[in-house]
Protein backbone atom coordinates (compact mmCIF):
# COMPACT_ATOMS: atom_id res chain seq x y z
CA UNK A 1 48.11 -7.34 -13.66
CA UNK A 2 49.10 -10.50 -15.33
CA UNK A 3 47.62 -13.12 -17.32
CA UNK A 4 46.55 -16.52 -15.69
CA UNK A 5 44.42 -19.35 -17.53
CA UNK A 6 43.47 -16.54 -20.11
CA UNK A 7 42.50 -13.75 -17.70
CA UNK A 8 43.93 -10.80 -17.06
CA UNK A 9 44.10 -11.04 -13.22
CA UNK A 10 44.89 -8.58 -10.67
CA UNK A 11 48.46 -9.33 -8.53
CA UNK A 12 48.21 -6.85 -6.24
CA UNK A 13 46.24 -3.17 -5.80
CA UNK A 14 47.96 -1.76 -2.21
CA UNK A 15 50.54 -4.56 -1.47
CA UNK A 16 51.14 -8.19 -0.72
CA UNK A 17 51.26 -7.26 2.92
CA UNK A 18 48.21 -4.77 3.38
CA UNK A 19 45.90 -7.01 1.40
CA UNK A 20 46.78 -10.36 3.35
CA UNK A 21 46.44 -8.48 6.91
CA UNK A 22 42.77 -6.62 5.49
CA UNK A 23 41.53 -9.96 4.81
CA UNK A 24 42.83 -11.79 8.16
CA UNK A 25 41.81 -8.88 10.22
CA UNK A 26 38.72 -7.41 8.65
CA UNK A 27 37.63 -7.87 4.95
CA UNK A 28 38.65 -8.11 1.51
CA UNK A 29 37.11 -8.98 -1.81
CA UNK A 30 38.77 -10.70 -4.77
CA UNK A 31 37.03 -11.24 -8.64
CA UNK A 32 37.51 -15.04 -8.99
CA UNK A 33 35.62 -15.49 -11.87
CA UNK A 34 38.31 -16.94 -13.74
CA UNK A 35 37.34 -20.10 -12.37
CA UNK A 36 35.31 -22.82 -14.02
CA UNK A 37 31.55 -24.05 -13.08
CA UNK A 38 29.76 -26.92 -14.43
CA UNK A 39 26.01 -28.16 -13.64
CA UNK A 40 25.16 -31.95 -13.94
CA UNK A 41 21.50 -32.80 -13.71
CA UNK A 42 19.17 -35.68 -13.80
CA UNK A 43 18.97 -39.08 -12.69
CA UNK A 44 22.10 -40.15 -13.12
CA UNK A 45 23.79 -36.81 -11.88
CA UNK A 46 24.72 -37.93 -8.82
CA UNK A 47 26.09 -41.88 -10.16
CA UNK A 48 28.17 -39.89 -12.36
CA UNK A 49 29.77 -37.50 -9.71
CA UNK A 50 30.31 -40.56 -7.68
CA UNK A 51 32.02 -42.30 -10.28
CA UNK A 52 34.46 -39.29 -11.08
CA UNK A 53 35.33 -38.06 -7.51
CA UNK A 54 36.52 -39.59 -4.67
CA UNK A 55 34.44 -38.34 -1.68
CA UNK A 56 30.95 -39.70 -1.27
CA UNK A 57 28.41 -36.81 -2.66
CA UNK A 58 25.41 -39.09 -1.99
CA UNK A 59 26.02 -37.85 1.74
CA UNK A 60 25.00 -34.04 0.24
CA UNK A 61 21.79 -32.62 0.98
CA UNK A 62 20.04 -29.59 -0.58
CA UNK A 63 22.43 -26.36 0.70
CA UNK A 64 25.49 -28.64 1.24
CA UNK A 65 29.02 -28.25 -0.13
CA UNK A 66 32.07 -30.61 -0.25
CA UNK A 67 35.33 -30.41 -1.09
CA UNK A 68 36.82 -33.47 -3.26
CA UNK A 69 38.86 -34.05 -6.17
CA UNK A 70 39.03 -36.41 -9.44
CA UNK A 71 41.51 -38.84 -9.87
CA UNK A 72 42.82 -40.29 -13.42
CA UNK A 73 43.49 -43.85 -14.05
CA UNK A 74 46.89 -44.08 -11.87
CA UNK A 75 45.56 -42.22 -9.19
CA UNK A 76 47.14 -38.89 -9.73
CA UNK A 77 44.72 -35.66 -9.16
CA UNK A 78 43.19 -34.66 -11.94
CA UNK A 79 41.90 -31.71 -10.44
CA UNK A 80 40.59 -30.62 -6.22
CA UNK A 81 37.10 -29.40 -6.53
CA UNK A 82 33.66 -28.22 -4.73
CA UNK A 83 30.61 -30.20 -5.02
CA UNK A 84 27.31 -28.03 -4.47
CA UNK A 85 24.08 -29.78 -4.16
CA UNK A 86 21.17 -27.78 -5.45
CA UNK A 87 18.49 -30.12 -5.46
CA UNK A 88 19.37 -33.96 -3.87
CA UNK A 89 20.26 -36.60 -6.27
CA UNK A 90 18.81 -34.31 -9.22
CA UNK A 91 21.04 -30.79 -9.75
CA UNK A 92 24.91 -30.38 -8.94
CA UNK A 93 27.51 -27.59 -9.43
CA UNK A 94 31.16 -28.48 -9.50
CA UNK A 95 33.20 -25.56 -9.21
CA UNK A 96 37.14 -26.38 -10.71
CA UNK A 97 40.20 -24.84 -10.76
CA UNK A 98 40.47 -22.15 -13.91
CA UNK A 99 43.31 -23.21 -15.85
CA UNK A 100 41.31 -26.73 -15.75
CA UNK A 101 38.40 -26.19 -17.36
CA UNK A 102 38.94 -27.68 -20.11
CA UNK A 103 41.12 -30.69 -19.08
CA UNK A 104 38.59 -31.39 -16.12
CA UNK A 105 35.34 -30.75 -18.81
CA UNK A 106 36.61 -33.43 -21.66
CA UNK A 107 37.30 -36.40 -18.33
CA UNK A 108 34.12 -35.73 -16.98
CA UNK A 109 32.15 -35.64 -20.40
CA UNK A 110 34.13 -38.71 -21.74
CA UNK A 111 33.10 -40.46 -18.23
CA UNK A 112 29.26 -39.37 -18.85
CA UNK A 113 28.33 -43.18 -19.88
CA UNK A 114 25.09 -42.83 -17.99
CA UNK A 115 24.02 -39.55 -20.17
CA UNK A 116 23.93 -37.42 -17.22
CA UNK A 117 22.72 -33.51 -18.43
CA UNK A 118 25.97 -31.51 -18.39
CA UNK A 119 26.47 -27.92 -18.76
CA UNK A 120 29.79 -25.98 -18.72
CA UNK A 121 28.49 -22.99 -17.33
CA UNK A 122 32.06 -21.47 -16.82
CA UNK A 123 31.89 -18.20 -19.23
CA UNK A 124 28.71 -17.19 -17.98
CA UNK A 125 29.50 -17.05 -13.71
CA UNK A 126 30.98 -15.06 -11.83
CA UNK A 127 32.28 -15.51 -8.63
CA UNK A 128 33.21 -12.91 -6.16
CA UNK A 129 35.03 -14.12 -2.65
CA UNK A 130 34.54 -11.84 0.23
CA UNK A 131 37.02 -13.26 3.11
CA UNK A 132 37.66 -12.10 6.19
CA UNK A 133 36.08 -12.15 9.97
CA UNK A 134 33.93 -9.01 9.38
CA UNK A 135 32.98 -9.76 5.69
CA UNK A 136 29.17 -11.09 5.99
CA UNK A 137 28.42 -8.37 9.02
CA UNK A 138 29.70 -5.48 6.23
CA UNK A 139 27.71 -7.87 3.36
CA UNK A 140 24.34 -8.18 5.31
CA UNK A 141 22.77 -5.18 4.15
CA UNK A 142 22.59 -6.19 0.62
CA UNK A 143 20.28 -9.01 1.17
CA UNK A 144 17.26 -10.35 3.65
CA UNK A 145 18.93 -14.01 3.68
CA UNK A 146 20.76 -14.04 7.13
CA UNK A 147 23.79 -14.98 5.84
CA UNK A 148 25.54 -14.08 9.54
CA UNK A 149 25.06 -17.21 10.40
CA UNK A 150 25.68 -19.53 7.46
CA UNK A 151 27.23 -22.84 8.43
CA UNK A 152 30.82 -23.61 6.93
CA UNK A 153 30.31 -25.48 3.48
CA UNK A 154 26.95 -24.51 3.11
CA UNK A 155 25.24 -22.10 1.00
CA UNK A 156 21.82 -20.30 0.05
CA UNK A 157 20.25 -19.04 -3.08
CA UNK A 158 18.60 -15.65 -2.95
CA UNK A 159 18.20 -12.01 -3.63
CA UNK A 160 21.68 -10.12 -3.33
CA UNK A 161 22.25 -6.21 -3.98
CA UNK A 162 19.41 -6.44 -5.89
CA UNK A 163 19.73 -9.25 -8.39
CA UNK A 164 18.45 -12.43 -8.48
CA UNK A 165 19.37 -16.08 -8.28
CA UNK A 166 22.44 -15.85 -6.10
CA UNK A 167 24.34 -18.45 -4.84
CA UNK A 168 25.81 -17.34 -1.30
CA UNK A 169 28.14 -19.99 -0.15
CA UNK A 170 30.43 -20.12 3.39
CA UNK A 171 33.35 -21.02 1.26
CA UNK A 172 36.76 -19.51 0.14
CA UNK A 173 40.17 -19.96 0.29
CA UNK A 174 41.64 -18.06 3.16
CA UNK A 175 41.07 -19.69 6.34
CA UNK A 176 39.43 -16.25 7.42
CA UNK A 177 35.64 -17.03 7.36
CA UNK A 178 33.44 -15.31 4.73
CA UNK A 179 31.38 -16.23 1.67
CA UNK A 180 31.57 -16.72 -2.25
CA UNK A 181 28.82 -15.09 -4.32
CA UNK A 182 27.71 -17.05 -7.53
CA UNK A 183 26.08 -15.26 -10.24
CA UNK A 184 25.11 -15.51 -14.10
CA UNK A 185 26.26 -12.52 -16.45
CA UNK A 186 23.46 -13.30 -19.48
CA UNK A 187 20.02 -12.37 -19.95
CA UNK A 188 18.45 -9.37 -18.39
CA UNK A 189 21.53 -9.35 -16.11
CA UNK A 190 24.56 -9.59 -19.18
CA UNK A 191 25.21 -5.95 -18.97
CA UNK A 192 25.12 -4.86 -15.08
CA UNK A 193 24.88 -7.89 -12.93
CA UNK A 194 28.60 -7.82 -11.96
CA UNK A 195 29.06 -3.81 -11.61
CA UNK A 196 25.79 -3.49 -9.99
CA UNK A 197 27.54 -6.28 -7.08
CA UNK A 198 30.62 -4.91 -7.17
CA UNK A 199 29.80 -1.71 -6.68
CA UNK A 200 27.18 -2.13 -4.11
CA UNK A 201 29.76 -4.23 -2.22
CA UNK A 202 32.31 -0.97 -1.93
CA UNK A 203 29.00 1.15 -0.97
CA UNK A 204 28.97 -0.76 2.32
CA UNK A 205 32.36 -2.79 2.63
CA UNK A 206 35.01 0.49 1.37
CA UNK A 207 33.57 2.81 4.79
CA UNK A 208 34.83 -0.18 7.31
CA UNK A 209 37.78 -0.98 5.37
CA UNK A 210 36.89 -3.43 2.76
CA UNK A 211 39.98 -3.47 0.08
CA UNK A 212 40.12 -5.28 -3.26
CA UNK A 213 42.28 -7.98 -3.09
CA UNK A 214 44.71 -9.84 -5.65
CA UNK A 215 46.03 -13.13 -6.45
CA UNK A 216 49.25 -12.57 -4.65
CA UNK A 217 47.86 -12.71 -1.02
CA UNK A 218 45.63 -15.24 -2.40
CA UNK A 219 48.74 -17.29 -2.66
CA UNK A 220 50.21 -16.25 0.70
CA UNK A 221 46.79 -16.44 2.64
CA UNK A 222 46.19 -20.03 1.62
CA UNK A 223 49.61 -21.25 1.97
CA UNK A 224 49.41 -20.34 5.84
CA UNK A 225 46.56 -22.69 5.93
CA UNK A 226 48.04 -25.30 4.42
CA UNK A 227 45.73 -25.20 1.67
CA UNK A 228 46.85 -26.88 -1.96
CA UNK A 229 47.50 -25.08 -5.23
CA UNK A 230 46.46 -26.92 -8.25
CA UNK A 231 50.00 -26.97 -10.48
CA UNK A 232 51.84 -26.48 -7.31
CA UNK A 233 51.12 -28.79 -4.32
CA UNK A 234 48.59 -31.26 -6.09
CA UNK A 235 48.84 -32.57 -9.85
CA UNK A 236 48.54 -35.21 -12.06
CA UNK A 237 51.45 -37.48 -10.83
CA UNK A 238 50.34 -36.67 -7.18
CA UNK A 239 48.07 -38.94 -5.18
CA UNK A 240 45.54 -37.57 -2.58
CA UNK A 241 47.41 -40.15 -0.17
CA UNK A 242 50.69 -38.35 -1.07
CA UNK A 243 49.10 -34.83 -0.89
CA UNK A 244 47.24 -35.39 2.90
CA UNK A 245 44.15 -35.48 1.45
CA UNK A 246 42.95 -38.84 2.36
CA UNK A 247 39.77 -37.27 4.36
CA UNK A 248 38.29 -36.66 1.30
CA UNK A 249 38.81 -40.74 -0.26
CA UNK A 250 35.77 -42.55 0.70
CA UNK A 251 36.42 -46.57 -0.33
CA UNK A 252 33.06 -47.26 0.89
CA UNK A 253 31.92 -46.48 -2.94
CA UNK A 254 33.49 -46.98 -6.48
CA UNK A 255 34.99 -44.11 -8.04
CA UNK A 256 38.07 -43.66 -10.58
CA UNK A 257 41.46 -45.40 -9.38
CA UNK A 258 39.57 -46.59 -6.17
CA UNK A 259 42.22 -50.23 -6.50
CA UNK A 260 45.13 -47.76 -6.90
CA UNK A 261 44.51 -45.76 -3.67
CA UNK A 262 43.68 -48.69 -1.89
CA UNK A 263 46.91 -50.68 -2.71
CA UNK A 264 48.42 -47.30 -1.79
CA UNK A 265 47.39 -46.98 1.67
CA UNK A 266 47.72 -50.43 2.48
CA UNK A 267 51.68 -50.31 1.53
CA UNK A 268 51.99 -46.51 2.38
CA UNK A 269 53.26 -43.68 0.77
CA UNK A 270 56.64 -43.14 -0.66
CA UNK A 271 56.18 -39.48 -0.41
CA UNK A 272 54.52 -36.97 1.61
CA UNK A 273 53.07 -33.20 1.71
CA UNK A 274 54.24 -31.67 4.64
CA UNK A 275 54.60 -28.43 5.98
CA UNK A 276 58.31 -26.21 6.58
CA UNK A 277 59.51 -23.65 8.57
CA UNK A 278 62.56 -21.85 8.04
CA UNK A 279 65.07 -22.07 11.29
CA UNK A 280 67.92 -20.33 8.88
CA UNK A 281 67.03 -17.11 7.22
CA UNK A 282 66.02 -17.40 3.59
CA UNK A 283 62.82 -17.53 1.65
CA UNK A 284 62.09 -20.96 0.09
CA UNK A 285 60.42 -20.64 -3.42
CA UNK A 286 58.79 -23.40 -5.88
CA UNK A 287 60.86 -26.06 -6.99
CA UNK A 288 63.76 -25.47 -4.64
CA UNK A 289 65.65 -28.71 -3.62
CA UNK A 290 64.80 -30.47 -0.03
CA UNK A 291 68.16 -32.63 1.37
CA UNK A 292 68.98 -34.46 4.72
CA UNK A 293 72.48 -33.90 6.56
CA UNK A 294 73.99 -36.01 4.09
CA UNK A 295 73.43 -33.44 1.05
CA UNK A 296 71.28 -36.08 -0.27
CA UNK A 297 67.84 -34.85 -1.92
CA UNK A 298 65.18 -36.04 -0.17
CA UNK A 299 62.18 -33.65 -1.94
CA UNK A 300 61.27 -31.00 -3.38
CA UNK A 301 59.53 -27.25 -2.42
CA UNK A 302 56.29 -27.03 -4.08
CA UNK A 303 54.56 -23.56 -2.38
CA UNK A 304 56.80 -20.79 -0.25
CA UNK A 305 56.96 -17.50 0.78
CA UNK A 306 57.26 -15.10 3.83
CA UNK A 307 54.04 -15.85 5.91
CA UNK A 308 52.75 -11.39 6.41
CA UNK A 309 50.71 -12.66 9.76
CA UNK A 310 53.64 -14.99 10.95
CA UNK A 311 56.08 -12.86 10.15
CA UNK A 312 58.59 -15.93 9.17
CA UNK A 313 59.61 -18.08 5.99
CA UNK A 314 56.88 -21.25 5.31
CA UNK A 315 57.15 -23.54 2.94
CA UNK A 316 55.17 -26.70 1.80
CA UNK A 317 56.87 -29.40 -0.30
CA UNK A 318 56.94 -33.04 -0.76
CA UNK A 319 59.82 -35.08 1.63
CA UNK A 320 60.45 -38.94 1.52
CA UNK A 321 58.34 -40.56 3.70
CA UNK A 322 61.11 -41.19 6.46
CA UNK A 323 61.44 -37.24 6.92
CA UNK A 324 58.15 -36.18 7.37
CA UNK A 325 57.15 -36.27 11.18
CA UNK A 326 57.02 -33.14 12.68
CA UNK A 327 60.04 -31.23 14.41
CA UNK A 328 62.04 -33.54 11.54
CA UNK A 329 65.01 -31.42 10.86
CA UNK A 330 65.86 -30.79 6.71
CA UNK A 331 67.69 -28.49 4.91
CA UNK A 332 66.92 -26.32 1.55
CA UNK A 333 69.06 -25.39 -1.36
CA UNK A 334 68.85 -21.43 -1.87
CA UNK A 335 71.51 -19.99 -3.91
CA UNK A 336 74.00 -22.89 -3.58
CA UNK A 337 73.64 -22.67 0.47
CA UNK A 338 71.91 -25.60 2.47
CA UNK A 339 70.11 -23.68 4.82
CA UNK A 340 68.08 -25.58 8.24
CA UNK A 341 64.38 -25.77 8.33
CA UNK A 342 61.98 -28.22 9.93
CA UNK A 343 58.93 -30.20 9.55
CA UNK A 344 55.62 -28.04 11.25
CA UNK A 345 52.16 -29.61 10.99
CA UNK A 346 49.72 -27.06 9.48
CA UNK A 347 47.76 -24.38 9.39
CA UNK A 348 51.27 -22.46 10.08
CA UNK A 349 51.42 -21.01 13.13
């Protein structure tokens, strides 16, 4: 266990390695309800999500999910995100990262200026992700919504192990299918809501293998993927544009920082995201130094480790534009040794 955004949060129960290959090759479960959930409602709701995020959540309809992020005033991420519309152009969740609740609550309240409803429902949801290819066959059971055959970003609201008001969604963080369970912990349910869920979960998941999972092959199941880490990959002194998240800038509409992403793109990036593969051996880590031939420092490491299901060191980090096309040859600093790596276009493989 160790403490993360004021939760004490599972690392690991069996093993780095037998929790990553459960999830990628059958199912695992992990408690994510560290993580922060807000509800914006009324008329304005959706002007002021527009105005705040960069991807264009007027193209949501009831059941629809979408992944964006907010930008501050120089373009930097404030925060990556997930939009759910409940009800079109009336009732939104925005689901943010844990140890930015508070940051992302006070820019989104102090941007209210058309009195949208807002609710920081955070303390009061939980949120359990069951990943993996088997996890809605071993989840069916529980409920009469056929969630076998739930589209990717998209989500339902039902009956599920026997409590009300769900929120089933075809999201997570893995790469490995599944779906996030949403769920309040006050009224009738304060008490029981999240043992009764938990525990019906291990009634059907534990007999075909279902393990509890922890944060540390979190980290190494998303990092195959290519998938950002708030704090690590994405921040606020990195752009979208820098980070390979363009897809999710729409300039059709006006949003936070729209002129400073535009100006961006149209004079390019000085930096990019990309992802590394060790040629050397060695295990790049956070932080570590990226050079060129020369010795020269060319970037930085912001996410590695030793990939369980690849079975080799991957790394993702930020390079000078120049190095960044694939197959580009670079070296890393690890314990005063340059070691050779290269440039690989992700999801790792």
């Amino acid at each position: 266990m160790a403490e993360f955004a004021g939760y004490n949060m599972p690392i690991s129960y069996s093993g780095i390695n037998d929790e990553h290959n459960t999830v990628r090759k059958n199912a695992g479960i992990f408690d994510v309800s560290h993580m922060g959930e807000f509800i914006i409602k009324g008329d304005k709701a959706l002007e002021l999500i527009q105005s705040v995020t960069t991807n264009d959540a007027s193209k949501l309809t009831k059941g629809k999910a979408q992944y964006s992020c907010f930008t501050n005033e120089k373009g930097g991420i404030i925060d990556d995100l997930i939009v759910y519309c409940i009800e079109e152009n009336k009732v939104y969740m925005l689901v943010v990262n844990a140890s930015n609740i508070e940051k992302d609550w006070n820019w989104i309240s102090k941007q209210n200026i058309h009195n949208a409803e807002l609710h920081n429902i955070s303390d009061k949801t939980c949120l359990l992700a069951i990943q993996g290819p088997n996890a809605t066959k071993m989840l069916q059971p529980l409920t009469e919504i056929d969630i076998l055959n739930l589209k990717y970003y998209t989500f339902v609201k039902g009956t599920f192990a026997g409590i009300d008001n769900v929120l089933i969604s075809a999201t997570g963080y893995t790469g490995s299918g599944g779906i996030e369970i949403y769920f309040a912990t006050e009224g009738d349910n304060k008490e029981d809501a999240a043992g009764i869920i938990w525990n019906k979960i291990f009634e059907v998941g534990a007999p075909l293998g279902l393990k509890p999972i922890g944060l540390a092959a979190r980290d190494t199941l998303r990092l195959e993927m290519g998938y950002c880490l708030y704090g690590n990959d994405i921040d606020d002194n990195t752009s979208p544009l820098e980070a390979g998240l363009g897809w999710i800038i729409k300039f059709t509409k006006d949003f936070t920082a729209k002129d400073v992403l535009e100006a961006q793109k149209a004079a390019g990036v000085s930096q990019k995201l990309v992802g590394i593969e060790m040629i050397e051996k060695g295990i790049p880590r956070h932080d570590y130094e990226l050079k060129n031939s020369d010795g020269t420092t060319i970037g930085r490491i912001t996410s590695g480790t030793q990939s369980p299901s690849l079975n080799k060191a991957i790394a993702m980090g930020y390079v000078e534009t120049a190095y960044s096309k694939i197959d580009t040859q670079v070296y890393i600093k690890i314990r005063e040794r340059l070691l050779t790596a290269r440039i690989v276009k992700m999801p790792f493989e």
